[in-house]
PDB file of N, CA and C in Angstrom:
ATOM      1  N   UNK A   1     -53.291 -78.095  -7.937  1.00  0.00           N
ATOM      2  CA  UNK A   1     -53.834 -76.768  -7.797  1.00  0.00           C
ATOM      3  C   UNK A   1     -54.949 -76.620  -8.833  1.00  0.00           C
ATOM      4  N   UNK A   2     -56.139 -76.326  -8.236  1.00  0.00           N
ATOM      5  CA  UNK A   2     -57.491 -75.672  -9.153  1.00  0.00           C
ATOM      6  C   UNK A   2     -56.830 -74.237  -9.665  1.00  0.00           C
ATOM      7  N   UNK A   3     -57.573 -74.789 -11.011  1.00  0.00           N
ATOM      8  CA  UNK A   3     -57.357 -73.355 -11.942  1.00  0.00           C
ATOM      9  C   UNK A   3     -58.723 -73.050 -12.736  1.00  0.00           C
ATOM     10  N   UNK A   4     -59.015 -72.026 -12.532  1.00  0.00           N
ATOM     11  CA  UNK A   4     -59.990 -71.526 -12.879  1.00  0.00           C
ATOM     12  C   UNK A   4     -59.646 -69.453 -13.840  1.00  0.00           C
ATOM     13  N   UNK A   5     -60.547 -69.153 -14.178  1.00  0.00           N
ATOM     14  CA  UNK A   5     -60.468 -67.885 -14.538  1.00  0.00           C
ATOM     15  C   UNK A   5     -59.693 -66.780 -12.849  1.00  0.00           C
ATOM     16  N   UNK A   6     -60.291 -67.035 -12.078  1.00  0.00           N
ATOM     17  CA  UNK A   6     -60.397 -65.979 -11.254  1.00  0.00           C
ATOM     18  C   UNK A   6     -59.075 -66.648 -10.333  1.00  0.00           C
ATOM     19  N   UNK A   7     -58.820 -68.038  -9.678  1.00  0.00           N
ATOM     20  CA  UNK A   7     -57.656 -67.924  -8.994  1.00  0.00           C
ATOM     21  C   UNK A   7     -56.328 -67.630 -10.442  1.00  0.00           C
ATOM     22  N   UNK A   8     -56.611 -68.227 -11.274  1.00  0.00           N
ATOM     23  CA  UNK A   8     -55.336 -67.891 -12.604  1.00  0.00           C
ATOM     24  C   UNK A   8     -54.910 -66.395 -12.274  1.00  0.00           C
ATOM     25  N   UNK A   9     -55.915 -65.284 -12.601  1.00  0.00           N
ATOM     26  CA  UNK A   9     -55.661 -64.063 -12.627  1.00  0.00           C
ATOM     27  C   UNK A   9     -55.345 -63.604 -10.994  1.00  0.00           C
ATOM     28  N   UNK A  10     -55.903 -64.366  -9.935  1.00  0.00           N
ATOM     29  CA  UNK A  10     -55.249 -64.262  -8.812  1.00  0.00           C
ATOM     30  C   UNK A  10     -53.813 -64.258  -8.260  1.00  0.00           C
ATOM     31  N   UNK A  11     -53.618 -65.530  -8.872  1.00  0.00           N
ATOM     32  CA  UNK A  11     -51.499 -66.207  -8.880  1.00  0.00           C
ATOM     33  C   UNK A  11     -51.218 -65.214  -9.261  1.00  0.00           C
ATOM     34  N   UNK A  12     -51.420 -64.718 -10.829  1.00  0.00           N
ATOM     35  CA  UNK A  12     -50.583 -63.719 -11.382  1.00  0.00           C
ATOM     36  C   UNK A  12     -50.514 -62.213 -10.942  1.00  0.00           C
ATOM     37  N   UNK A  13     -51.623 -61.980 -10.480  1.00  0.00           N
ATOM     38  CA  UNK A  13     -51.329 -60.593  -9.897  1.00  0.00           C
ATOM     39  C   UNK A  13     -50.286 -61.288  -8.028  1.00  0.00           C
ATOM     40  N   UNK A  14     -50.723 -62.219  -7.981  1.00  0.00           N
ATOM     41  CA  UNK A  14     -49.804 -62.170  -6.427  1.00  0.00           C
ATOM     42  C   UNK A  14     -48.247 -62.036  -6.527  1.00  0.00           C
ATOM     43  N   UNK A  15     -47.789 -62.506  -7.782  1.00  0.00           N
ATOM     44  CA  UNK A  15     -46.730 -63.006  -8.068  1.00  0.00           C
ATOM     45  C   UNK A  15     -46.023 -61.405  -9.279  1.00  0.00           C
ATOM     46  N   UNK A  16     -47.067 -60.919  -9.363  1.00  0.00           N
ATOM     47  CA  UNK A  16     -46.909 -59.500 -10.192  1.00  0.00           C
ATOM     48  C   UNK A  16     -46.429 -59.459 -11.906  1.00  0.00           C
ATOM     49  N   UNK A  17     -47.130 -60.419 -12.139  1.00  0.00           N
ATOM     50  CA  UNK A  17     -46.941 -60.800 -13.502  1.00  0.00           C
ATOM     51  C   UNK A  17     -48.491 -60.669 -14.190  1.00  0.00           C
ATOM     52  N   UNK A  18     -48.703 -59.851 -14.023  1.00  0.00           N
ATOM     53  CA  UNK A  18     -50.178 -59.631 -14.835  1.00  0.00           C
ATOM     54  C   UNK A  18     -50.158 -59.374 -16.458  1.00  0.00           C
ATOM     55  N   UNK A  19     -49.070 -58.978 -17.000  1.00  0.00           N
ATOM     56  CA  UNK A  19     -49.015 -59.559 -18.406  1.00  0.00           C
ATOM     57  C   UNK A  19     -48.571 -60.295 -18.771  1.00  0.00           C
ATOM     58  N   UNK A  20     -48.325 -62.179 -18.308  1.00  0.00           N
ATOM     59  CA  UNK A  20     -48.524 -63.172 -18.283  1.00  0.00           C
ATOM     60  C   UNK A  20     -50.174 -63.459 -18.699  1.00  0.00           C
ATOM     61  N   UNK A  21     -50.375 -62.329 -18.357  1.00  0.00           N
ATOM     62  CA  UNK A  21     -52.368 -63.146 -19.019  1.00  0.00           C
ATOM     63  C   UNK A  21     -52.327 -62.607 -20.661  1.00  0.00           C
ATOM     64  N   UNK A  22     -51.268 -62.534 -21.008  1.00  0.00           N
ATOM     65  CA  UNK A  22     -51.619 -62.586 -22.369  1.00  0.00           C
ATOM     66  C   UNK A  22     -51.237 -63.001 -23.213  1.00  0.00           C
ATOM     67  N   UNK A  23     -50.305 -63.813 -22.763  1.00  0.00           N
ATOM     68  CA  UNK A  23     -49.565 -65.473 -23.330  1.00  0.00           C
ATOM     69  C   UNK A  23     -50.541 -66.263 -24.119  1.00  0.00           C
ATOM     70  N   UNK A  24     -50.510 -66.970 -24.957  1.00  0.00           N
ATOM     71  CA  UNK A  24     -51.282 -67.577 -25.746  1.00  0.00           C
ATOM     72  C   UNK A  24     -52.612 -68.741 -24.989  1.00  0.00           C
ATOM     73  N   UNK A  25     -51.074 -69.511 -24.112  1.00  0.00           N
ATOM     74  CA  UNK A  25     -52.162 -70.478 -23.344  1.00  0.00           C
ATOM     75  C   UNK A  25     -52.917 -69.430 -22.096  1.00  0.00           C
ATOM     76  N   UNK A  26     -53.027 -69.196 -21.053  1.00  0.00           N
ATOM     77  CA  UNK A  26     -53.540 -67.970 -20.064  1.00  0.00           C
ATOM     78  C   UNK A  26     -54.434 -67.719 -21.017  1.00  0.00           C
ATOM     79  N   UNK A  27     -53.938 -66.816 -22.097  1.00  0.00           N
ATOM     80  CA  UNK A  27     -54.988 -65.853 -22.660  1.00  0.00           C
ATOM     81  C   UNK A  27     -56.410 -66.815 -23.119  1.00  0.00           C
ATOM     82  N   UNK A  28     -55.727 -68.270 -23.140  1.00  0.00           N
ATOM     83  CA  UNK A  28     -56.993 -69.064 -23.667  1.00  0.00           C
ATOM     84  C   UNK A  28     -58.178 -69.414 -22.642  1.00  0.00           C
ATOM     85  N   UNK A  29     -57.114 -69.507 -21.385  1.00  0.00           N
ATOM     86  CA  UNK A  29     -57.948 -69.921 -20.016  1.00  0.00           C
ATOM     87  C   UNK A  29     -58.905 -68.958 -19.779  1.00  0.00           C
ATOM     88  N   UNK A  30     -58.406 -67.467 -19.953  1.00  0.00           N
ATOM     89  CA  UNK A  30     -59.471 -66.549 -19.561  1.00  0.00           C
ATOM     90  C   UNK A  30     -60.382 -66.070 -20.123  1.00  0.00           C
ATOM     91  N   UNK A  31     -60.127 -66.913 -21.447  1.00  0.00           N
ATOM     92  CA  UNK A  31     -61.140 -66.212 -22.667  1.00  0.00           C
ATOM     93  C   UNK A  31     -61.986 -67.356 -22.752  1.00  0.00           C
ATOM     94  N   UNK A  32     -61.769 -68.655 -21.922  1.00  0.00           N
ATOM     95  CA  UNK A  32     -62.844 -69.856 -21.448  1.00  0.00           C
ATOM     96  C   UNK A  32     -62.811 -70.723 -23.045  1.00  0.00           C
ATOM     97  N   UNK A  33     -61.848 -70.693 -23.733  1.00  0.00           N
ATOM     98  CA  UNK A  33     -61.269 -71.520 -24.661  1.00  0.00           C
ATOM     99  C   UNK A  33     -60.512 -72.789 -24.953  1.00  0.00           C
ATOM    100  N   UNK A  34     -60.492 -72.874 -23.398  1.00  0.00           N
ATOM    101  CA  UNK A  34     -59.675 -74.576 -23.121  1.00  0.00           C
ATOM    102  C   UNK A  34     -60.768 -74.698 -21.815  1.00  0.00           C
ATOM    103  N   UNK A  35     -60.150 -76.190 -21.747  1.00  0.00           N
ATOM    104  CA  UNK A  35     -60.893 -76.549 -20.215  1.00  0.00           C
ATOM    105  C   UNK A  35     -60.385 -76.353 -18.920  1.00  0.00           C
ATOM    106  N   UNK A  36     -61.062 -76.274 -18.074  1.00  0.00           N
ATOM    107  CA  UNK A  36     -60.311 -76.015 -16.529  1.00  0.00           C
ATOM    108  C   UNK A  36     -59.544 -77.129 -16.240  1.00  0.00           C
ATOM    109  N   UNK A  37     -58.170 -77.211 -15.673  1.00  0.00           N
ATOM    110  CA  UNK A  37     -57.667 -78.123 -15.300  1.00  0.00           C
ATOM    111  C   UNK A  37     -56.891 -78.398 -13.733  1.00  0.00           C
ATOM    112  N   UNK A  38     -56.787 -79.220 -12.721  1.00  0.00           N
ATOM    113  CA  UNK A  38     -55.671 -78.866 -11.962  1.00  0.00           C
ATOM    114  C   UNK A  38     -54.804 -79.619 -11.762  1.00  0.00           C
ATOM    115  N   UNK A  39     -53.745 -80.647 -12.842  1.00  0.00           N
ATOM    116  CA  UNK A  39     -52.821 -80.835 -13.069  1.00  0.00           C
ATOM    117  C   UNK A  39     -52.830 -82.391 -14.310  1.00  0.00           C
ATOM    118  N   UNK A  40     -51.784 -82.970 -13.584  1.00  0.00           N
ATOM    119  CA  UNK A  40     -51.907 -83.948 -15.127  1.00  0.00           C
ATOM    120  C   UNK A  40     -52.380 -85.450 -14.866  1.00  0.00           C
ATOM    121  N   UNK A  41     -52.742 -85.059 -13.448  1.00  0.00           N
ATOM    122  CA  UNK A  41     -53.911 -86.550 -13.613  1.00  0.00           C
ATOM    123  C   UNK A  41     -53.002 -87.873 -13.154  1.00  0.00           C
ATOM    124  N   UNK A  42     -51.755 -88.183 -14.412  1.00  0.00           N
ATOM    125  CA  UNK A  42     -51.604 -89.880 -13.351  1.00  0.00           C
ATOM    126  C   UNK A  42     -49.975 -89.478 -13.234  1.00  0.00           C
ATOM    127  N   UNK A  43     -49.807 -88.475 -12.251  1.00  0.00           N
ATOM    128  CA  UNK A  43     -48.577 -88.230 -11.036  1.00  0.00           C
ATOM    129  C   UNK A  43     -47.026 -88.107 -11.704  1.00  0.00           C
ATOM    130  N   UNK A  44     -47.177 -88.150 -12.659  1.00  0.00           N
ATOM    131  CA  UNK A  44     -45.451 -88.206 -13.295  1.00  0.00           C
ATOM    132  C   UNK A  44     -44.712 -87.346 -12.576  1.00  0.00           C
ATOM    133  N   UNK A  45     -45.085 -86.755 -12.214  1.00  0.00           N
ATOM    134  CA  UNK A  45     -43.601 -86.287 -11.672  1.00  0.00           C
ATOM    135  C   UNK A  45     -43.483 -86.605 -10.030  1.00  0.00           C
ATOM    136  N   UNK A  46     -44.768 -87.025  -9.425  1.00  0.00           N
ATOM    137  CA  UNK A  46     -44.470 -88.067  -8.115  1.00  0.00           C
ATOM    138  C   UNK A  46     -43.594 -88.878  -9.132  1.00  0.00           C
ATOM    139  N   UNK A  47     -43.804 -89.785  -9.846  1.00  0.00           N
ATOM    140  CA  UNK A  47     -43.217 -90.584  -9.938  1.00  0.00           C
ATOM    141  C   UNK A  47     -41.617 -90.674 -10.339  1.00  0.00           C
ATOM    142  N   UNK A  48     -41.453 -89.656 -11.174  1.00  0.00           N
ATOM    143  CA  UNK A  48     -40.085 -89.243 -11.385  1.00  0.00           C
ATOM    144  C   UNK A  48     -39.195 -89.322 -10.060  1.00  0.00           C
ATOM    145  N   UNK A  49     -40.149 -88.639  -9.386  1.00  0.00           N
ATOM    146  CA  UNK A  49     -39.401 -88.273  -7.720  1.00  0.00           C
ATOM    147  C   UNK A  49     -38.933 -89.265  -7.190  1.00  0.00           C
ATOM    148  N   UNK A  50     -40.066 -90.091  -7.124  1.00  0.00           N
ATOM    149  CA  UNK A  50     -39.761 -91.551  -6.939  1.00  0.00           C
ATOM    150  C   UNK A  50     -38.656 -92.128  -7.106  1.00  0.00           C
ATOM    151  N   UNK A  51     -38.292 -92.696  -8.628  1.00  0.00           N
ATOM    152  CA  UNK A  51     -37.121 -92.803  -9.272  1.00  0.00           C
ATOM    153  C   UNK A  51     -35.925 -92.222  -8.910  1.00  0.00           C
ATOM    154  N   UNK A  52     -36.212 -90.938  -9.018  1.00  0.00           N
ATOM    155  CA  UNK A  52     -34.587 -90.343  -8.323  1.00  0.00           C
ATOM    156  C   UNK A  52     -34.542 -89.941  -7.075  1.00  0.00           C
ATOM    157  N   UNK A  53     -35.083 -90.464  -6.317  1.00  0.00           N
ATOM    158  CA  UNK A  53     -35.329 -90.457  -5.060  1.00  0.00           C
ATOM    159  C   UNK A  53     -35.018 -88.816  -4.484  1.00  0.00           C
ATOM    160  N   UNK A  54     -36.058 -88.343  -4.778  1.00  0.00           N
ATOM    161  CA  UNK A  54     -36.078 -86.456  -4.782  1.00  0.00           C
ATOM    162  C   UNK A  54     -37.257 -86.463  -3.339  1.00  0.00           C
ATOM    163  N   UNK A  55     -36.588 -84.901  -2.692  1.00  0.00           N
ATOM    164  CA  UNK A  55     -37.493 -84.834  -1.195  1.00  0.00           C
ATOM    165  C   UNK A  55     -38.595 -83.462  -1.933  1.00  0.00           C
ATOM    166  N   UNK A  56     -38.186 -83.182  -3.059  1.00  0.00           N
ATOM    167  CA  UNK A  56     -39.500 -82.061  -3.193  1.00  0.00           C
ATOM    168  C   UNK A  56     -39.428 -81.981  -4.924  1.00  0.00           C
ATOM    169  N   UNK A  57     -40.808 -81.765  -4.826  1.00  0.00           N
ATOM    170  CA  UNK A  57     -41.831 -81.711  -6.130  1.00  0.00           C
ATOM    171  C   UNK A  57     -41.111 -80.827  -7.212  1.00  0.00           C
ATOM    172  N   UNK A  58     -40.474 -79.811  -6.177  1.00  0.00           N
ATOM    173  CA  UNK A  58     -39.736 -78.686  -7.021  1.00  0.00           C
ATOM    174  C   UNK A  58     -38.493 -79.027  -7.875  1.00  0.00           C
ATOM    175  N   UNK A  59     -37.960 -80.342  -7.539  1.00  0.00           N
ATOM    176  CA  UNK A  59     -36.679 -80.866  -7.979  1.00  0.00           C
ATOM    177  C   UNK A  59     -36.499 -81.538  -9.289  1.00  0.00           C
ATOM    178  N   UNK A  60     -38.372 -81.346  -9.875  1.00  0.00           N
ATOM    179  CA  UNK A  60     -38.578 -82.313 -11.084  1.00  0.00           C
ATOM    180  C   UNK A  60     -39.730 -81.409 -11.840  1.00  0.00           C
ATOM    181  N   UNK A  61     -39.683 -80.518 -11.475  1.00  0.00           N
ATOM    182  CA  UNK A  61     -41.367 -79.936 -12.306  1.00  0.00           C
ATOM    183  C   UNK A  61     -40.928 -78.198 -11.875  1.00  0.00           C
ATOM    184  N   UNK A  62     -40.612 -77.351 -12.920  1.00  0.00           N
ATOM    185  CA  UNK A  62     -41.128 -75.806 -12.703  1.00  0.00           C
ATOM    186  C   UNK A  62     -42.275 -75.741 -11.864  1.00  0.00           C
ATOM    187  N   UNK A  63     -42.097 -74.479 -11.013  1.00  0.00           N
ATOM    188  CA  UNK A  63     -43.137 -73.917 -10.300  1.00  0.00           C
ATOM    189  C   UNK A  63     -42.695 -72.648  -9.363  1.00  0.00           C
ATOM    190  N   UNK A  64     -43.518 -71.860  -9.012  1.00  0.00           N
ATOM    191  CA  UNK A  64     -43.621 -70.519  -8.669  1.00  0.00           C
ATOM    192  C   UNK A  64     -43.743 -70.592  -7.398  1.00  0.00           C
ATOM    193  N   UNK A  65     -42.163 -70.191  -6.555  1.00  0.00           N
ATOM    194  CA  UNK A  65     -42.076 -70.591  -5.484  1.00  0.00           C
ATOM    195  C   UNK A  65     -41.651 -69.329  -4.776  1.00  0.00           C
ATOM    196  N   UNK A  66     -42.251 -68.804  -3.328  1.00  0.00           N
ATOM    197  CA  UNK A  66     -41.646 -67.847  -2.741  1.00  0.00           C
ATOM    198  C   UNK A  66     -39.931 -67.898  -2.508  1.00  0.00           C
ATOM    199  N   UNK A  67     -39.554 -66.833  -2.260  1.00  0.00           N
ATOM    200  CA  UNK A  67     -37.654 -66.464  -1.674  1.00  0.00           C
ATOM    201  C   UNK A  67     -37.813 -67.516  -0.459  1.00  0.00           C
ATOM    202  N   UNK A  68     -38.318 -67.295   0.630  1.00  0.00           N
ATOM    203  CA  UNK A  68     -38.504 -68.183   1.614  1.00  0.00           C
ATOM    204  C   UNK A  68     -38.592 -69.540   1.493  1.00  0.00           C
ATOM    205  N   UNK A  69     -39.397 -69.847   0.419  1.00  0.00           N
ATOM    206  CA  UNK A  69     -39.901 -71.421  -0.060  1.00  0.00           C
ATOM    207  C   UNK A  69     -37.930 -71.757  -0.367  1.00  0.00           C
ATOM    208  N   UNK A  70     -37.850 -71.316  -1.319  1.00  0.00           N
ATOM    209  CA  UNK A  70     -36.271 -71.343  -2.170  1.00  0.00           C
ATOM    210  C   UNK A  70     -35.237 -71.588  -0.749  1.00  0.00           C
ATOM    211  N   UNK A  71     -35.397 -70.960   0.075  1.00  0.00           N
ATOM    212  CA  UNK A  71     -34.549 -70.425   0.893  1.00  0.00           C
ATOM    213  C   UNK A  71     -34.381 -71.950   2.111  1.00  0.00           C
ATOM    214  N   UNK A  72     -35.591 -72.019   2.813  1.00  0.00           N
ATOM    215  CA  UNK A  72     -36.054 -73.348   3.088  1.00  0.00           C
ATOM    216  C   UNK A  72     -35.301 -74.449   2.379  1.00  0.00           C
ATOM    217  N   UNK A  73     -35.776 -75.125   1.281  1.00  0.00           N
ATOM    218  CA  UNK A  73     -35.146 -75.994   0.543  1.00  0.00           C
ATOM    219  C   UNK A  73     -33.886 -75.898   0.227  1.00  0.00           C
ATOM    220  N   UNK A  74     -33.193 -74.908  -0.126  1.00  0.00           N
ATOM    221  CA  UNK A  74     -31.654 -75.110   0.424  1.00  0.00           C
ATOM    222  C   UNK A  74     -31.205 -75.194   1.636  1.00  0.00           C
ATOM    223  N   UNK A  75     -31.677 -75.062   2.660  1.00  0.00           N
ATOM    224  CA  UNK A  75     -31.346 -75.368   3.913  1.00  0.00           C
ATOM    225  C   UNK A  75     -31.177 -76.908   4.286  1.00  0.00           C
ATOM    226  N   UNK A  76     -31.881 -77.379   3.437  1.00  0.00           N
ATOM    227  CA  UNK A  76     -32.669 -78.956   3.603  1.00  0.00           C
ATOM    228  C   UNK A  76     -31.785 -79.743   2.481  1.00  0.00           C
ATOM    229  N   UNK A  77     -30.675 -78.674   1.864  1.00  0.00           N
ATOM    230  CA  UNK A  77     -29.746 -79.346   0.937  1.00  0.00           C
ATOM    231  C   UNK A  77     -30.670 -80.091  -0.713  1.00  0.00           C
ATOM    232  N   UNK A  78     -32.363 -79.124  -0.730  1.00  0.00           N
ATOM    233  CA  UNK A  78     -32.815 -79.330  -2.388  1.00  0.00           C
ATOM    234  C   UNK A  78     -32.815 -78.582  -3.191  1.00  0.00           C
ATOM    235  N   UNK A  79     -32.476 -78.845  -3.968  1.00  0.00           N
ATOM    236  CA  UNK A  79     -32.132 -78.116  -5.169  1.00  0.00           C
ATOM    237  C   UNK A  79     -33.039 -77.704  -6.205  1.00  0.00           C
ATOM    238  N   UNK A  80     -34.076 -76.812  -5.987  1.00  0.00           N
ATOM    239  CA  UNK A  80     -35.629 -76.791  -6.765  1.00  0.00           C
ATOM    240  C   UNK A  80     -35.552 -75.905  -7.921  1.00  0.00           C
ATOM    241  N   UNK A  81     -36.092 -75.986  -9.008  1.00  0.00           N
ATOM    242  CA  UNK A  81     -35.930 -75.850 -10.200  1.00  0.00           C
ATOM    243  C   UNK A  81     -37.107 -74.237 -10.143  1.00  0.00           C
ATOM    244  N   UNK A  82     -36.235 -73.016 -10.759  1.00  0.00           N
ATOM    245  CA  UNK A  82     -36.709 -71.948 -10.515  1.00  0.00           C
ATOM    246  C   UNK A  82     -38.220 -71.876 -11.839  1.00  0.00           C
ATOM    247  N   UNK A  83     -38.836 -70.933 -11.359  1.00  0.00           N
ATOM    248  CA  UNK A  83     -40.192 -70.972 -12.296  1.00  0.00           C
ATOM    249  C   UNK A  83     -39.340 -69.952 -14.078  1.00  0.00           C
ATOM    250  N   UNK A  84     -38.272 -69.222 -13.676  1.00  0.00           N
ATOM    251  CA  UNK A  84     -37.960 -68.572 -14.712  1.00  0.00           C
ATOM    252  C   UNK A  84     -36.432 -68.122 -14.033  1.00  0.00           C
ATOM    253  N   UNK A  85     -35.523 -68.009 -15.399  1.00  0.00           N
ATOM    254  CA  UNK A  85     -34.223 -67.759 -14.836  1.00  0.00           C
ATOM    255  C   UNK A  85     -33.720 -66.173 -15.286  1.00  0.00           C
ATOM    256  N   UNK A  86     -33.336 -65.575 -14.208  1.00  0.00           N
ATOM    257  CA  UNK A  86     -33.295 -64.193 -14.305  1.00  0.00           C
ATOM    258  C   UNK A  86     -31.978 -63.706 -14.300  1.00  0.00           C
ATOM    259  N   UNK A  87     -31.306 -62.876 -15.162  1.00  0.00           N
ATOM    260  CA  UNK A  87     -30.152 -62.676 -15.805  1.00  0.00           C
ATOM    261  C   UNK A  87     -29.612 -61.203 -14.978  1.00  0.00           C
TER     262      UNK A  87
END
């Protein structure tokens, strides 16, 4: 995923976390203080997947996934790792 100033502040308002932009790292992205990035380049966590022979990305790496997405993948018997755990 491309990250830039404008989709960053995009995710977060979709997802309704707009004071998430003022987290240290975010706050750096939008203040154009780090570099643009869209992920980590040589696949580790394909590869992890690999290794433990996993059917989704979500099973080895946080990420911000719809109810539906969640909902799906347990159907399919995976077990995806939530973006934040809510009490």
């Amino acid at each position: 995923m491309r990250v830039n100033e404008e989709s960053l502040m995009a995710q977060l308002q979709h997802v309704g976390r707009l004071e998430d932009a003022e987290l240290p790292y975010f706050k750096a992205l939008l203040d154009g203080k780090l570099p643009l990035s869209y992920g980590g380049g040589l696949g580790i966590s394909r590869i992890i997947m690999e290794l433990l022979r996993t059917g989704h990305i979500g099973e080895v790496q946080v990420g911000v996934w719809h109810d539906a997405h969640f909902k799906q993948a347990a159907t399919a018997g995976i077990d995806m790792i939530p973006d934040r755990i809510i009490q």
